[in-house]
N, C-alpha and C. Protein backbone atom coordinates (compact mmCIF):
# COMPACT_ATOMS: atom_id res chain seq x y z
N UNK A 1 7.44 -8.16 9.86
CA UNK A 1 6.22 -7.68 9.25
C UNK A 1 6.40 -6.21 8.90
N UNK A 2 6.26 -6.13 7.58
CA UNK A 2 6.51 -4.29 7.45
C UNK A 2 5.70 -3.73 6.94
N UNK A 3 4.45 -4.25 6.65
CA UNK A 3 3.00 -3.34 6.98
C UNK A 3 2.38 -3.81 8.28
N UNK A 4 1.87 -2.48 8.09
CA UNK A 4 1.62 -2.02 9.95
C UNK A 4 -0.03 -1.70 9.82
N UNK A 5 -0.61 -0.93 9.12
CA UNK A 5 -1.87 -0.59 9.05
C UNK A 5 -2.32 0.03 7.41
N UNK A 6 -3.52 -0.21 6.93
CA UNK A 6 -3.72 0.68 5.69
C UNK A 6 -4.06 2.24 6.20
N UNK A 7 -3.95 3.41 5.12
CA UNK A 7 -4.13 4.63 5.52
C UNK A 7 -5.61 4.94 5.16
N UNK A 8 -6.66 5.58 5.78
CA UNK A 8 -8.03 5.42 5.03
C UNK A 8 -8.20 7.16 4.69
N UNK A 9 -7.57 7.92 4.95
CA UNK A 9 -7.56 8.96 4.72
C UNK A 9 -8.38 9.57 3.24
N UNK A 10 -8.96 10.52 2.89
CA UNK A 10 -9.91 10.72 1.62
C UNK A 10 -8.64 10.91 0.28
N UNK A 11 -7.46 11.65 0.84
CA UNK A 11 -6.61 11.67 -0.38
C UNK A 11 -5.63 10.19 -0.37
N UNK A 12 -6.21 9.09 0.40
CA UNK A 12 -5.54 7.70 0.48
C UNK A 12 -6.54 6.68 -0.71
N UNK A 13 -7.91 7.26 0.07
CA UNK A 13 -9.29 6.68 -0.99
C UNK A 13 -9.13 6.85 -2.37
N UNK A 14 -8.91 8.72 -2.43
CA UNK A 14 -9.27 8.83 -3.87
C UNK A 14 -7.86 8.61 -4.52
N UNK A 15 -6.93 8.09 -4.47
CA UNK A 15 -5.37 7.29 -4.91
C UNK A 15 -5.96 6.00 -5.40
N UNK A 16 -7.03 5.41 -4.13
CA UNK A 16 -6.93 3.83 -4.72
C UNK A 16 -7.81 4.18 -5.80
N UNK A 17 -8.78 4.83 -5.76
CA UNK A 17 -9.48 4.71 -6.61
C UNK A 17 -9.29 5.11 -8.62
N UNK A 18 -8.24 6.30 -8.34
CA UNK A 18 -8.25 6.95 -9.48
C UNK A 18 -7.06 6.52 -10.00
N UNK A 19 -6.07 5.79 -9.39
CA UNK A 19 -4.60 5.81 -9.36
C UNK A 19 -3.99 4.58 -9.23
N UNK A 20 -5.19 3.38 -8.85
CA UNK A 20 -4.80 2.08 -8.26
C UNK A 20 -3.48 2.29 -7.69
N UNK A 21 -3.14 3.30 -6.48
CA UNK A 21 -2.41 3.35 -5.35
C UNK A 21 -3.09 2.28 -4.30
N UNK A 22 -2.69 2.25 -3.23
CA UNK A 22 -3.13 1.56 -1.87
C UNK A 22 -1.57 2.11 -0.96
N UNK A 23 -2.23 2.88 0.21
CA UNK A 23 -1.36 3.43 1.14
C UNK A 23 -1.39 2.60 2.40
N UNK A 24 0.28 2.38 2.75
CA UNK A 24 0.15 1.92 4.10
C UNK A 24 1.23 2.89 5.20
N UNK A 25 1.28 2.69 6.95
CA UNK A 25 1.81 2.77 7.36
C UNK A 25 2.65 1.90 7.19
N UNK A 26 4.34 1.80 7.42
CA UNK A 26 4.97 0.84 7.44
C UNK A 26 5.91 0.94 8.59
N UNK A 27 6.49 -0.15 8.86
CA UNK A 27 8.02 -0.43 9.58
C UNK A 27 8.91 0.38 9.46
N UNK A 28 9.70 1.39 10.23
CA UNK A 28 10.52 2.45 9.80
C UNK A 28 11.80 1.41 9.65
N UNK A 29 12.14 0.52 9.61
CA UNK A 29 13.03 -0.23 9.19
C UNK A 29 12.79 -1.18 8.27
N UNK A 30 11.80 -1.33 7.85
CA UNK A 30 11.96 -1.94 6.38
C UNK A 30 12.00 -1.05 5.27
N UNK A 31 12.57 -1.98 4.06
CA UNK A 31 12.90 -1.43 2.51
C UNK A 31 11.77 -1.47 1.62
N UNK A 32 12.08 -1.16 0.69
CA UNK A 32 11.15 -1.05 -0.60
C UNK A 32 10.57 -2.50 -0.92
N UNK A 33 12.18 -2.98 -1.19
CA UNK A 33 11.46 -4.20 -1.30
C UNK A 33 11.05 -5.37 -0.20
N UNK A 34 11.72 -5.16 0.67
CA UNK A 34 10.36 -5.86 1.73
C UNK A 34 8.50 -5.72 1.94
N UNK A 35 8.74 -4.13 1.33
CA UNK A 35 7.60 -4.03 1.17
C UNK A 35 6.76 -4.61 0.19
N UNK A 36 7.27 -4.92 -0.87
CA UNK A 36 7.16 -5.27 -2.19
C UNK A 36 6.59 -6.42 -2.21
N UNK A 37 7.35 -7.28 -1.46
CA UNK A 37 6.94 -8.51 -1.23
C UNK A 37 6.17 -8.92 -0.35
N UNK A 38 6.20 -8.31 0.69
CA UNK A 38 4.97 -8.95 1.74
C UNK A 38 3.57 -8.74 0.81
N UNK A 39 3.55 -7.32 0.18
CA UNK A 39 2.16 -7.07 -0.52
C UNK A 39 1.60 -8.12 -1.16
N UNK A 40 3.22 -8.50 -2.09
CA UNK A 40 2.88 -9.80 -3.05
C UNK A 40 2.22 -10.92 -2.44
N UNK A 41 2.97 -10.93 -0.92
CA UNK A 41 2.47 -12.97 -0.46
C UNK A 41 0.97 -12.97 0.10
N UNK A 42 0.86 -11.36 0.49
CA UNK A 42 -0.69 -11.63 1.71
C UNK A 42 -1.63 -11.47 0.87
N UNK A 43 -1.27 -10.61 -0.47
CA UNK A 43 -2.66 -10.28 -1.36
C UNK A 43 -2.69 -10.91 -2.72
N UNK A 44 -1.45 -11.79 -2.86
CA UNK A 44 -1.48 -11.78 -4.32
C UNK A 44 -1.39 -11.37 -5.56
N UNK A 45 -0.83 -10.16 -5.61
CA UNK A 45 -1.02 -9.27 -6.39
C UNK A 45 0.36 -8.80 -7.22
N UNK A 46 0.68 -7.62 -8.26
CA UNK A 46 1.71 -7.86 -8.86
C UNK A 46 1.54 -6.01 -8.75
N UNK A 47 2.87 -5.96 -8.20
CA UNK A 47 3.01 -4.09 -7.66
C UNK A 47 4.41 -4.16 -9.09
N UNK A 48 3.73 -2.48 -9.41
CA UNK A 48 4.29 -1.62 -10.19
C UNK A 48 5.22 -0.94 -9.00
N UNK A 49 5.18 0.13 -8.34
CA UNK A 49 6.20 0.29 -7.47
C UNK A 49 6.13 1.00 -6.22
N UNK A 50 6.73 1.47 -5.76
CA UNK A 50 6.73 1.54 -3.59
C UNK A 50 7.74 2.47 -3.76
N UNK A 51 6.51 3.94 -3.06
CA UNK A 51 7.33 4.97 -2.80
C UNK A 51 7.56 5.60 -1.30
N UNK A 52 7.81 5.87 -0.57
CA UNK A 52 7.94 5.88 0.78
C UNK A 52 8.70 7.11 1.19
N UNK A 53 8.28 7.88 2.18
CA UNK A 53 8.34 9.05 2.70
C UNK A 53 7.93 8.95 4.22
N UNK A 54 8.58 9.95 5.23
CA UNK A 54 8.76 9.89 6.87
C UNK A 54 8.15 10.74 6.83
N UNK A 55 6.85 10.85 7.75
CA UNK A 55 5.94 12.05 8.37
C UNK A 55 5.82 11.84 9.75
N UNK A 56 6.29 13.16 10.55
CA UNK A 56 5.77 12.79 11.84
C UNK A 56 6.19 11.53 12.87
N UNK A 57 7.43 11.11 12.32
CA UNK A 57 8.39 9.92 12.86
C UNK A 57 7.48 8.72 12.14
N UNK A 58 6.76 8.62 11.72
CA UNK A 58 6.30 7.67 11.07
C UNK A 58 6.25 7.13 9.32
N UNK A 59 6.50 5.75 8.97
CA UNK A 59 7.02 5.85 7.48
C UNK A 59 6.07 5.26 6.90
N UNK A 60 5.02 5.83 5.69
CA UNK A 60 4.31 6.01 5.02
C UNK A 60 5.01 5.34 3.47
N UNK A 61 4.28 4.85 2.90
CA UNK A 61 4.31 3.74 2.19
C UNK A 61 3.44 4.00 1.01
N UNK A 62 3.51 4.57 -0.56
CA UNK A 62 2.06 4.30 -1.14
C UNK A 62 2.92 3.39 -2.42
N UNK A 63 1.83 2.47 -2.49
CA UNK A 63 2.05 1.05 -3.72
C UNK A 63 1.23 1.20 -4.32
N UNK A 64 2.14 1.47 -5.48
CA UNK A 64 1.22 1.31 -6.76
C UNK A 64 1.04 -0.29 -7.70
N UNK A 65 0.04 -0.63 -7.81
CA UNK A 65 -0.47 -1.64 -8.80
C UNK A 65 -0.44 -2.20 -9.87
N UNK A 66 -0.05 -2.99 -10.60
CA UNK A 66 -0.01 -3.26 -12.06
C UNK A 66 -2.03 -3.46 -12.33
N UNK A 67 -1.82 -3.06 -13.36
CA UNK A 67 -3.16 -2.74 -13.84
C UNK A 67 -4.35 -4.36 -13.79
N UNK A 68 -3.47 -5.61 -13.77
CA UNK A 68 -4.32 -6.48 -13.51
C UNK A 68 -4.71 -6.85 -12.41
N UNK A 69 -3.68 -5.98 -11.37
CA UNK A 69 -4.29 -6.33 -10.52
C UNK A 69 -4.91 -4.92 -9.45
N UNK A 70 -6.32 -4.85 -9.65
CA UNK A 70 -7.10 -3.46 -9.03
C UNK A 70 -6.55 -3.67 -7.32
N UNK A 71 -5.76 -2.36 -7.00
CA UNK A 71 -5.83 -1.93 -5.97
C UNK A 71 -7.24 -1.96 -4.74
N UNK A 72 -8.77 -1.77 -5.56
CA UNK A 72 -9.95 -1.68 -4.75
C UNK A 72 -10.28 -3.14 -4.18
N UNK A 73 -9.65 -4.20 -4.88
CA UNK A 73 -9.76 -5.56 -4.69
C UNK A 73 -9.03 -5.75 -3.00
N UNK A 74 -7.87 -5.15 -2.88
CA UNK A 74 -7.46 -5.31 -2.18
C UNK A 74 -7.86 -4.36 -1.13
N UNK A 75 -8.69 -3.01 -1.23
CA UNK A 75 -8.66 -2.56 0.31
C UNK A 75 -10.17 -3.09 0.58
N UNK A 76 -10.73 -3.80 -0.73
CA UNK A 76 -12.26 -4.86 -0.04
C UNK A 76 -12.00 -5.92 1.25
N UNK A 77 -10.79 -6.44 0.37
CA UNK A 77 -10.54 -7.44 1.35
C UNK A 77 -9.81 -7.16 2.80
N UNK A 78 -9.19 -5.68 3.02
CA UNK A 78 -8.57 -4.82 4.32
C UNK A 78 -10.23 -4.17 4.73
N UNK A 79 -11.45 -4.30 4.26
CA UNK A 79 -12.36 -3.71 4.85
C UNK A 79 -12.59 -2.59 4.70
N UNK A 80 -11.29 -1.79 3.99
CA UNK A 80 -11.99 -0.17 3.73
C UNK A 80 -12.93 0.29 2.89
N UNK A 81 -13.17 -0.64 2.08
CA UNK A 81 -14.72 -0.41 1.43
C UNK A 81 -15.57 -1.25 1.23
């Protein structure tokens, strides 16, 4: 499993919103495209691309969206809004 949690942070919010981003914590051992794909199977959705950066020993994850499919769709259904 190589998402771990969504990020709800206000510069995480205003990404999904303005940017159809959606940020996660991830697995410090998974890849891009592991990530890629789990997004695909649990939400359905069709990702433009997965950029990933280490903060604080922890690996941070933001996915971006293909335009049909809205990022806000998906943090409805994670509960963040």
């Amino acid at each position: 499993m190589a998402l771990i949690k969504p990020i709800t942070t206000e510069k995480a919010i205003r990404l999904l919103e303005t940017e159809n981003k959606i940020t996660f914590f991830v697995d410090r051992k998974s890849n891009k495209t592991e990530i890629k794909e789990e997004l695909k199977k649990m939400f359905n959705v069709k990702v433009d691309s997965v950029t990933t950066h280490i903060k604080n020993n922890r690996k941070i994850a933001t996915i971006k969206l293909k335009e049909e499919s809205p990022a806000i769709d998906v943090a409805t259904k994670l509960g963040l809004i």
